[in-house]
N, C-alpha and C. Protein backbone atom coordinates (compact mmCIF):
# COMPACT_ATOMS: atom_id res chain seq x y z
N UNK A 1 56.29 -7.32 5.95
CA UNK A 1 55.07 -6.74 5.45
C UNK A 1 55.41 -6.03 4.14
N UNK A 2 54.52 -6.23 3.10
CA UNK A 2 55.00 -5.91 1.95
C UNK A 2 54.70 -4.39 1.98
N UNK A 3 53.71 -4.14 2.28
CA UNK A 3 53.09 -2.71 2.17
C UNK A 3 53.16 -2.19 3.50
N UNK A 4 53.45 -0.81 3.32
CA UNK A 4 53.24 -0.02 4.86
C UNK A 4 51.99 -0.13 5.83
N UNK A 5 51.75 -0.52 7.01
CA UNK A 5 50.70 -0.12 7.21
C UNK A 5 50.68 0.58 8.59
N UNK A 6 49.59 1.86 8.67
CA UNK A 6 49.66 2.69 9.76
C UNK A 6 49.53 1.32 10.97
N UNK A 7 50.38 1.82 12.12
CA UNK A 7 50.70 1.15 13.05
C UNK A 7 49.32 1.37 14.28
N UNK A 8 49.26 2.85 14.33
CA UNK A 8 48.32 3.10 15.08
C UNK A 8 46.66 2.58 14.78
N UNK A 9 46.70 2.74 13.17
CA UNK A 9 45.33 1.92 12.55
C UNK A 9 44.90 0.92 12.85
N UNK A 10 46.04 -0.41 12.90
CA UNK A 10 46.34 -1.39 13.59
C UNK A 10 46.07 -1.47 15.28
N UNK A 11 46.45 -0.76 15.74
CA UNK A 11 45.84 -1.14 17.10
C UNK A 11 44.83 -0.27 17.52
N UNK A 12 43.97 0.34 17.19
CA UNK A 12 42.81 0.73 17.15
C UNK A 12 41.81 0.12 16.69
N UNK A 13 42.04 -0.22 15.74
CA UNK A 13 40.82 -1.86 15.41
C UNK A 13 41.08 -2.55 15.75
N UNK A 14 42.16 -3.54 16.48
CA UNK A 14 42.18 -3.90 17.72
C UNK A 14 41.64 -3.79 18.92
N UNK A 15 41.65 -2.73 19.13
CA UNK A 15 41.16 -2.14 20.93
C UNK A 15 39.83 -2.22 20.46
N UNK A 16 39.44 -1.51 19.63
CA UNK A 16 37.73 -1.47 19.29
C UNK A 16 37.13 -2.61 18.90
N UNK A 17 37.55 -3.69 18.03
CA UNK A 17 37.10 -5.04 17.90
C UNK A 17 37.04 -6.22 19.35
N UNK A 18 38.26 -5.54 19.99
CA UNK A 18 38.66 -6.10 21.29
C UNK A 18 37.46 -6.12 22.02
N UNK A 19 37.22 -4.81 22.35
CA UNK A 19 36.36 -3.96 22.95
C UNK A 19 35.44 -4.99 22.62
N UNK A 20 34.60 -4.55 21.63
CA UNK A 20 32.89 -5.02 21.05
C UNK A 20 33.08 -6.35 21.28
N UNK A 21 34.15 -7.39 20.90
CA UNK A 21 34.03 -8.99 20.68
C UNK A 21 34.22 -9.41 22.17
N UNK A 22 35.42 -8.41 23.01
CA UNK A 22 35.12 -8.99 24.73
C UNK A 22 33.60 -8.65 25.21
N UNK A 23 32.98 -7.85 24.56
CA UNK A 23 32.04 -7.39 25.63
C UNK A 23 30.84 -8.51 25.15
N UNK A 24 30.99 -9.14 23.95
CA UNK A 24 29.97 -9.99 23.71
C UNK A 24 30.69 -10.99 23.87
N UNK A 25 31.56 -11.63 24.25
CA UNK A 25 32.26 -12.96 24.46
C UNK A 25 31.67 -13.21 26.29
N UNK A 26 31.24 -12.04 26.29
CA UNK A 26 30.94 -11.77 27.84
C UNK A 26 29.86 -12.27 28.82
N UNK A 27 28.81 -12.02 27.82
CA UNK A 27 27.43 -12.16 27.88
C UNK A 27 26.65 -13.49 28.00
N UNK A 28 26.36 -13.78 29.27
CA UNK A 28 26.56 -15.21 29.68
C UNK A 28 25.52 -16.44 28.40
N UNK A 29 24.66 -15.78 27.61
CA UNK A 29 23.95 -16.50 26.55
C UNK A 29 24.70 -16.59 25.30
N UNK A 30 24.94 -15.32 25.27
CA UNK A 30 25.80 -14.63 23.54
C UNK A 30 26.82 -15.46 23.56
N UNK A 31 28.05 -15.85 25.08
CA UNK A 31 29.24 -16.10 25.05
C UNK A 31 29.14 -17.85 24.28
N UNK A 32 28.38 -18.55 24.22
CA UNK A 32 27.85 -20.16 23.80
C UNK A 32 28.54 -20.19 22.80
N UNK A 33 28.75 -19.26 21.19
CA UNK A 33 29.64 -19.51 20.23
C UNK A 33 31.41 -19.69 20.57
N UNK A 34 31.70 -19.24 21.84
CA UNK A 34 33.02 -18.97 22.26
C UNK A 34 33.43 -20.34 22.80
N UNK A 35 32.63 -21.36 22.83
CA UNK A 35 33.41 -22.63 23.23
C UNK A 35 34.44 -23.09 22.73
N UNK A 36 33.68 -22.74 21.22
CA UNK A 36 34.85 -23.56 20.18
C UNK A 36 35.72 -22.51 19.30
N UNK A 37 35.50 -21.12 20.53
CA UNK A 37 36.55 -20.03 20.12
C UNK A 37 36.22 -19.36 18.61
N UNK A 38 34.77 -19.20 18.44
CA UNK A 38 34.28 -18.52 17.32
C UNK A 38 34.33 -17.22 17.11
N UNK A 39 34.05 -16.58 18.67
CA UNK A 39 34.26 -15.14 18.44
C UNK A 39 35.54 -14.48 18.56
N UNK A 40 36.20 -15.26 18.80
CA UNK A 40 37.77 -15.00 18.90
C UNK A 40 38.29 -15.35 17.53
N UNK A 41 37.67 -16.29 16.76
CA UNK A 41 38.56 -16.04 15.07
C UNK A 41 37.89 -14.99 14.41
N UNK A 42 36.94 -15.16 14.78
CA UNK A 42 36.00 -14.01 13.83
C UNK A 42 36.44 -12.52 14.12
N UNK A 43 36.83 -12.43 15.46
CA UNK A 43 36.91 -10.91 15.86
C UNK A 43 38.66 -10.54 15.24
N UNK A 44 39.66 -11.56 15.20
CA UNK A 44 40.71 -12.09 14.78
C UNK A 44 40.65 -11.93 13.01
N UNK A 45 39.79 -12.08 12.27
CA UNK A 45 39.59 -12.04 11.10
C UNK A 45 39.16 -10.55 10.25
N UNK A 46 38.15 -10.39 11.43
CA UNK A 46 37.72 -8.48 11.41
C UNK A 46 38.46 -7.67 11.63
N UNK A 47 39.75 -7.58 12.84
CA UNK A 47 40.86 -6.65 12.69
C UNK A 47 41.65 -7.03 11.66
N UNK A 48 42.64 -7.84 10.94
CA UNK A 48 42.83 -8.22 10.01
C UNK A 48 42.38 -7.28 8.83
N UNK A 49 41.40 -8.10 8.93
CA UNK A 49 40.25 -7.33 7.52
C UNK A 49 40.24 -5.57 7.74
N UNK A 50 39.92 -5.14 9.06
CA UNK A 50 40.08 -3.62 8.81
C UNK A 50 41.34 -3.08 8.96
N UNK A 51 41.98 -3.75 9.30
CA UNK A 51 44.20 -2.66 9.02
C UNK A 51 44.04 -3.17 7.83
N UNK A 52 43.94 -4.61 7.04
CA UNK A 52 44.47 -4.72 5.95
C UNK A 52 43.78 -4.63 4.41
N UNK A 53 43.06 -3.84 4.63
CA UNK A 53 41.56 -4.12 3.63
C UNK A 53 42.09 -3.23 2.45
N UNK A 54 43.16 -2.09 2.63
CA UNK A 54 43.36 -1.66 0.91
C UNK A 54 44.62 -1.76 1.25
N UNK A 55 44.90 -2.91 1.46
CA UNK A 55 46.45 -3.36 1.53
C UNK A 55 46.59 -4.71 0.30
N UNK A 56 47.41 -4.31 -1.22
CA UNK A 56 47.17 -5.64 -1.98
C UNK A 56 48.71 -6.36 -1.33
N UNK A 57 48.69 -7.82 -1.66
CA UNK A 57 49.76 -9.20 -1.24
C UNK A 57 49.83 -9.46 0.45
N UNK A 58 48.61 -9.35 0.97
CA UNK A 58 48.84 -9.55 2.19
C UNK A 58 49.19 -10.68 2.95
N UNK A 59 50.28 -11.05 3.47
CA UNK A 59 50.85 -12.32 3.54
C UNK A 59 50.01 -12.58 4.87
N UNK A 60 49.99 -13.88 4.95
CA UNK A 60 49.47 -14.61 6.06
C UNK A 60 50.36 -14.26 7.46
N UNK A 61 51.67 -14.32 7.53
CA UNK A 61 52.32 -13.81 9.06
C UNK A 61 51.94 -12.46 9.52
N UNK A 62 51.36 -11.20 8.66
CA UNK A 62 50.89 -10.63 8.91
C UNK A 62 49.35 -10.23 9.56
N UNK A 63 48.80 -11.14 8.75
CA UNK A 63 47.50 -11.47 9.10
C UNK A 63 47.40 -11.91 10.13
N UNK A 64 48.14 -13.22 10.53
CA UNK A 64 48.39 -13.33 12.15
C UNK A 64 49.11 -12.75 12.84
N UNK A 65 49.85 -11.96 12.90
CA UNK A 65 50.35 -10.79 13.96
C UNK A 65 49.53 -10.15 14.34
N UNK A 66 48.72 -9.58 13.30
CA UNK A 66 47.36 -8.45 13.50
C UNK A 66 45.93 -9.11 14.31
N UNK A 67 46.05 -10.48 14.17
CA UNK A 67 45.25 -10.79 15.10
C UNK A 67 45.84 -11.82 16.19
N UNK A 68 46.63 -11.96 16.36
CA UNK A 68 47.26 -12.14 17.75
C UNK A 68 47.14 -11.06 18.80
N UNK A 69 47.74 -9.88 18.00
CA UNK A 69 47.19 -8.33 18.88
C UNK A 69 45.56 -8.26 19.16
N UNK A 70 44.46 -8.20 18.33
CA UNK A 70 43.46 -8.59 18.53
C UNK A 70 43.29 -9.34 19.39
N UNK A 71 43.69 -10.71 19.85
CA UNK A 71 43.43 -11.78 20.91
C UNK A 71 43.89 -11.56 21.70
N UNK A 72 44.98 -10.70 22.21
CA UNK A 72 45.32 -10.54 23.51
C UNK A 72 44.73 -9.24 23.78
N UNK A 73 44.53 -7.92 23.07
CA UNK A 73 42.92 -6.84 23.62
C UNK A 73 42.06 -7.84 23.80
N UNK A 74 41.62 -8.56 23.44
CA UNK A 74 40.24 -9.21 23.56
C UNK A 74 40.30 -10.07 24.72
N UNK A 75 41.51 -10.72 25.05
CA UNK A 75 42.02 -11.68 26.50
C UNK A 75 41.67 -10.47 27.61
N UNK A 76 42.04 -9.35 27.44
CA UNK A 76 42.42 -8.66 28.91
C UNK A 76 41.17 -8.36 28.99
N UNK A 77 40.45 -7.34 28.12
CA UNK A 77 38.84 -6.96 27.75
C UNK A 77 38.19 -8.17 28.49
N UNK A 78 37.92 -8.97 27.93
CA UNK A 78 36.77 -10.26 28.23
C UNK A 78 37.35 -10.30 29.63
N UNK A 79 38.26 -10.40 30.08
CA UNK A 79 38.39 -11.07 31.57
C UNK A 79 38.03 -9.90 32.01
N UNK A 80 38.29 -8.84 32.01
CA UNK A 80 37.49 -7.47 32.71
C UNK A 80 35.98 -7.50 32.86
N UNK A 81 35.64 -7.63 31.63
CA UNK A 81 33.79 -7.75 31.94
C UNK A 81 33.68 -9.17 32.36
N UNK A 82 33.82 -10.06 32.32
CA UNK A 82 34.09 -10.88 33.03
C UNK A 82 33.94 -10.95 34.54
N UNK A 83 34.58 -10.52 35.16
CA UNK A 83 35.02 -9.77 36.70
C UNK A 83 33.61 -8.64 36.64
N UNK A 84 33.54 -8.11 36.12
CA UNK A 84 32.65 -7.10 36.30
C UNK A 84 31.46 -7.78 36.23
N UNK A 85 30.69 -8.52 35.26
CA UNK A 85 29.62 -9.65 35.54
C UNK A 85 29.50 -10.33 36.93
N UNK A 86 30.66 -11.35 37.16
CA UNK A 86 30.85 -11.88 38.29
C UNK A 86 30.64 -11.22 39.83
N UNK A 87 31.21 -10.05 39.39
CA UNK A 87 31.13 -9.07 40.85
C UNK A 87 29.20 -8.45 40.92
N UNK A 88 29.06 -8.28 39.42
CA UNK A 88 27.75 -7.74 39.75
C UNK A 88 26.95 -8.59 40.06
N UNK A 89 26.86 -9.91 39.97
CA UNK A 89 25.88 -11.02 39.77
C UNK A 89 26.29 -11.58 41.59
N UNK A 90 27.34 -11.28 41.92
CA UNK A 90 27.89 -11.56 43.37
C UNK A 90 26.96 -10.58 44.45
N UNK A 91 27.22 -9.67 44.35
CA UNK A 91 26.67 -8.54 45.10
C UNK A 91 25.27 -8.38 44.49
N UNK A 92 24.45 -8.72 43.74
CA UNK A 92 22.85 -9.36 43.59
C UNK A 92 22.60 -10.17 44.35
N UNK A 93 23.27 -10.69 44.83
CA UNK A 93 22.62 -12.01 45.57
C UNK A 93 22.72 -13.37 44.08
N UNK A 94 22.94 -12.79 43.37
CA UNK A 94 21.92 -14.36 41.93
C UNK A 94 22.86 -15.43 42.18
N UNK A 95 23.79 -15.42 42.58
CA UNK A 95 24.86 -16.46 43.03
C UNK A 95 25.27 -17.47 41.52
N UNK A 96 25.14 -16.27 40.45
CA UNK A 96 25.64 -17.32 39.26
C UNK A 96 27.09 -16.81 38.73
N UNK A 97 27.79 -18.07 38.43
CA UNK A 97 29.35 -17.33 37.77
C UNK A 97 28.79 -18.20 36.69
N UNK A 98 29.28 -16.31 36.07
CA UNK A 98 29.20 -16.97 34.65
C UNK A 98 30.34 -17.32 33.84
N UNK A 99 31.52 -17.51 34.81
CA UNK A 99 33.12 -18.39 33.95
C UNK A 99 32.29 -20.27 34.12
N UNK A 100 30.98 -20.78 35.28
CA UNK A 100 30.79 -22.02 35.36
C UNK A 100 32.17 -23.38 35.17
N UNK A 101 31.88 -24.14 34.97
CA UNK A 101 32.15 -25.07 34.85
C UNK A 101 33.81 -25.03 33.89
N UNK A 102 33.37 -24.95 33.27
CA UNK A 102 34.76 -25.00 31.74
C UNK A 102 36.24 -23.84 32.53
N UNK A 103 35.45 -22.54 33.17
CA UNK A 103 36.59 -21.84 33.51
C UNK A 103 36.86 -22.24 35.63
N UNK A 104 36.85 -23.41 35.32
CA UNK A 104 37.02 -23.86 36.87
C UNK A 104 36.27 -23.90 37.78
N UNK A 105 35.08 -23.48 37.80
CA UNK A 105 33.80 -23.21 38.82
C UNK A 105 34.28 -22.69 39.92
N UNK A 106 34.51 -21.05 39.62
CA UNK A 106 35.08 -20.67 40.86
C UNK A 106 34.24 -20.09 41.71
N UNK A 107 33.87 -20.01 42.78
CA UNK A 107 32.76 -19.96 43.42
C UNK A 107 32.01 -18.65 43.85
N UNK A 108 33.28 -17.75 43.57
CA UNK A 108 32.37 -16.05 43.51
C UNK A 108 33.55 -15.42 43.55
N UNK A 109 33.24 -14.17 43.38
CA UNK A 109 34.66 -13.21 42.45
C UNK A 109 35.29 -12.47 44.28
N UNK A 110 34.67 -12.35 45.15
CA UNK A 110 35.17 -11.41 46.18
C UNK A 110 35.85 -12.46 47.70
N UNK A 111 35.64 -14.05 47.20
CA UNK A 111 36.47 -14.75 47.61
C UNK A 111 37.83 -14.87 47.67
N UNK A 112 38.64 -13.79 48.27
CA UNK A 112 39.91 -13.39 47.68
C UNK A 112 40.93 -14.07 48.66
N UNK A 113 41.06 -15.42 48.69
CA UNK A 113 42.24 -16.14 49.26
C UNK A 113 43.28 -16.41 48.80
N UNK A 114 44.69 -16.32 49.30
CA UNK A 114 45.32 -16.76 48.40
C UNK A 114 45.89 -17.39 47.31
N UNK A 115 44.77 -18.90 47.38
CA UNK A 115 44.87 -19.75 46.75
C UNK A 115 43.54 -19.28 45.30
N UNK A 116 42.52 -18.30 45.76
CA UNK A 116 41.78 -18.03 44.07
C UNK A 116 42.08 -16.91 44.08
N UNK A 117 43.43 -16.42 44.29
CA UNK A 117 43.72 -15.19 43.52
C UNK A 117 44.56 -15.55 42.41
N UNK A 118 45.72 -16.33 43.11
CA UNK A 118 46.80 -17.08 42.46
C UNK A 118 46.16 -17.83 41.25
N UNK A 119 44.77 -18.51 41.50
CA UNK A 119 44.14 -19.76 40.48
C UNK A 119 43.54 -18.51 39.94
N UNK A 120 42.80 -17.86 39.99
CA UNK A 120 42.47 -16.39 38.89
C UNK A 120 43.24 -15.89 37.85
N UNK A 121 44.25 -16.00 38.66
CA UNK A 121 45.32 -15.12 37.50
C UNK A 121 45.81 -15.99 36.65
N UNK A 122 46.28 -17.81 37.26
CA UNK A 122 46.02 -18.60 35.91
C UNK A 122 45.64 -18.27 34.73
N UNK A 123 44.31 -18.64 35.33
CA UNK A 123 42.77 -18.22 34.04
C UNK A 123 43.40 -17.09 33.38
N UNK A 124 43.37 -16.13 33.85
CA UNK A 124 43.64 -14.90 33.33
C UNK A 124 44.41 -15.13 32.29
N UNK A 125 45.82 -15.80 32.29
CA UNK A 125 46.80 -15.67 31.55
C UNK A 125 46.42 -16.73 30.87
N UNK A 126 46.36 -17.81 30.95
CA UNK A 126 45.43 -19.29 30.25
C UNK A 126 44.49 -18.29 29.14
N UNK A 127 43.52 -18.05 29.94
CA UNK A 127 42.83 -17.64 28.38
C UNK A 127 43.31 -16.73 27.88
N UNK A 128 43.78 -15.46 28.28
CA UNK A 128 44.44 -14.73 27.27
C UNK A 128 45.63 -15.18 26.53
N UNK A 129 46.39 -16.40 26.59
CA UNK A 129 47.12 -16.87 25.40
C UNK A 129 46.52 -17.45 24.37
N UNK A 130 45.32 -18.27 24.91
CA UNK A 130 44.35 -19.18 24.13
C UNK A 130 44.18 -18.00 23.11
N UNK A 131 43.60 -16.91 23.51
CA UNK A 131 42.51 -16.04 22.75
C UNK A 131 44.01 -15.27 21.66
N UNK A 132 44.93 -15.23 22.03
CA UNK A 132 46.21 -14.86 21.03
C UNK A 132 46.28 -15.83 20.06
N UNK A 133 46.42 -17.21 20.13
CA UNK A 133 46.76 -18.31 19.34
C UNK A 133 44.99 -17.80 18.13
N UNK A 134 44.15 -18.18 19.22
CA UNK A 134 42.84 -18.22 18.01
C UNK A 134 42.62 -17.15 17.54
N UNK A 135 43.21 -15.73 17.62
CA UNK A 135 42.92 -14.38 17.43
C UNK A 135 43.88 -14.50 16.18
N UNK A 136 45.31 -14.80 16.03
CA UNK A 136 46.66 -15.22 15.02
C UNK A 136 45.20 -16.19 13.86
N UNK A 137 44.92 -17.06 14.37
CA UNK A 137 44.12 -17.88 13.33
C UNK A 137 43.13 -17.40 12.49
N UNK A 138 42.40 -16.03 13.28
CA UNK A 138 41.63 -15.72 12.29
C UNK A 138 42.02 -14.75 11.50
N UNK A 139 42.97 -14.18 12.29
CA UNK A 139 43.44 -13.33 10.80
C UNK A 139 44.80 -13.90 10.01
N UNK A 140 45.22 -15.16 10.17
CA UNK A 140 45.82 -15.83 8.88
C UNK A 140 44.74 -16.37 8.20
N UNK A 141 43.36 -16.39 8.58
CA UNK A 141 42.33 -16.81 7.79
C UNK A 141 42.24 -15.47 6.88
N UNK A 142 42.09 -14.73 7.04
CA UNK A 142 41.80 -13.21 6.27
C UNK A 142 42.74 -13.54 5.50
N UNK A 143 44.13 -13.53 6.02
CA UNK A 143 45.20 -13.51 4.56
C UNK A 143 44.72 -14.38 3.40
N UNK A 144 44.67 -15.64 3.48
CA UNK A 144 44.14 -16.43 3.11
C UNK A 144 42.83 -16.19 2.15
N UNK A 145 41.90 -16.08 2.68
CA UNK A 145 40.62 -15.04 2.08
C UNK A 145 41.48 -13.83 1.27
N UNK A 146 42.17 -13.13 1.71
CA UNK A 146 42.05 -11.86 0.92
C UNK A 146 43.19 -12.21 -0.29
N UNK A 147 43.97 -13.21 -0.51
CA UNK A 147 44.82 -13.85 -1.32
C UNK A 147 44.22 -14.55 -2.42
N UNK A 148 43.13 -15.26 -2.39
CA UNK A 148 42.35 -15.47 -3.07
C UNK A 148 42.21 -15.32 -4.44
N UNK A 149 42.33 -16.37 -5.33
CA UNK A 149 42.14 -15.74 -7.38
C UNK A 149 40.99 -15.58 -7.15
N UNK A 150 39.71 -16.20 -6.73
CA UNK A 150 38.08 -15.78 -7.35
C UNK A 150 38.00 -14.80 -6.10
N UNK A 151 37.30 -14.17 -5.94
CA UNK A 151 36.50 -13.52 -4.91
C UNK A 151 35.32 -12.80 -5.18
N UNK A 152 34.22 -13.10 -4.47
CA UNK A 152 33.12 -12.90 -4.76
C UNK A 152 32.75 -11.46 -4.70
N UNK A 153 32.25 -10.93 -5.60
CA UNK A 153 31.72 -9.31 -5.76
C UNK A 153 30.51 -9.82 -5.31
N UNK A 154 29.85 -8.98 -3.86
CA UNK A 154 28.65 -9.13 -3.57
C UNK A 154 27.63 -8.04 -4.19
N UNK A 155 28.48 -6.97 -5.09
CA UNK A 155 27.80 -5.46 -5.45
C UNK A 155 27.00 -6.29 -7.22
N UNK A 156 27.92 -7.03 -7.64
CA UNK A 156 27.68 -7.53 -9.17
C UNK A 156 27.28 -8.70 -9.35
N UNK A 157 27.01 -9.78 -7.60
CA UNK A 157 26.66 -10.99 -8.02
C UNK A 157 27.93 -11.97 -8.67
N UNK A 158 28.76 -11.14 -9.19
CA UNK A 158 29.76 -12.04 -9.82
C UNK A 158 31.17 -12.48 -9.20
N UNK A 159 32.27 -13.00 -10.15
CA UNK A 159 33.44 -13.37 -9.35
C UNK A 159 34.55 -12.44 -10.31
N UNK A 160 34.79 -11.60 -9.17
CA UNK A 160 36.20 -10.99 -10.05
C UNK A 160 37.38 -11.24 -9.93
N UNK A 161 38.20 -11.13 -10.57
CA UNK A 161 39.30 -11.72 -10.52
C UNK A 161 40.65 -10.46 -9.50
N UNK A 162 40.98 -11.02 -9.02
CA UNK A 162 41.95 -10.01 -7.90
C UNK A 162 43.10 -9.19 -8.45
């Protein structure tokens, strides 16, 4: 890393991007952009962007470190509300999981046999690597973006030079 950057800054916009992007990765309508792992680069791109935003030469391995950390807050987060959806929607009676189809169709969260605790915690770890790899991607996208010769001044309409 060329420039210092507070460590703790760094994982605080983490936890808090974590936070906000699991809790809407969550939301059994909202979560539809997350198929193709949108809110996971984006939320990946936003921590990034806030540790590294008055940081000048920001190299791309950095950019993905900072959101790899991002994707794995956001792995543990999302599977928490997650579980917490599932359990609430269980004990309603509504009999809907909202992991469906794509996260195994598991058939309700308080089914606790050996065999879907063990297949739970899969998932668990399954997507929270997924969400590290695409969390790394969006903030080597930031580097990338913030490396940039043109960049657009949205205050002047114009393109200034970096």
């Amino acid at each position: 890393m060329q420039a210092e950057v507070d460590l703790r800054r760094i994982l605080l916009s983490c936890a808090t991007v974590g936070l906000v992007v699991g809790i809407i990765g969550a939301i059994p309508v909202v979560r539809l952009p997350n198929l193709c792992c949108l809110w996971v680069i984006a939320g990946g791109f936003t921590c990034a962007y806030l540790s590294l935003r008055n940081t000048k030469g920001v190299e791309t391995v950095d950019g993905a470190i900072i959101g790899a950390i991002f994707g794995f807050m956001y792995g543990i987060l999302n599977q928490a509300v997650l579980f917490l959806i599932n359990t609430l929607f269980t004990l309603l009676g509504l009999g809907l999981d909202v992991r469906g189809v794509a996260f195994g169709g598991l058939s309700g969260v308080l089914d606790l046999h050996i065999g879907g605790v063990l297949w739970g915690l899969l998932l668990i770890i399954l997507t929270t690597l997924e969400s590290v790899l695409f969390g790394a991607v969006g903030g080597a996208l930031y580097a990338v973006v913030a490396n940039s010769e043109d960049i657009p001044d949205p205050r002047r309409g114009k393109i200034r030079k970096s």
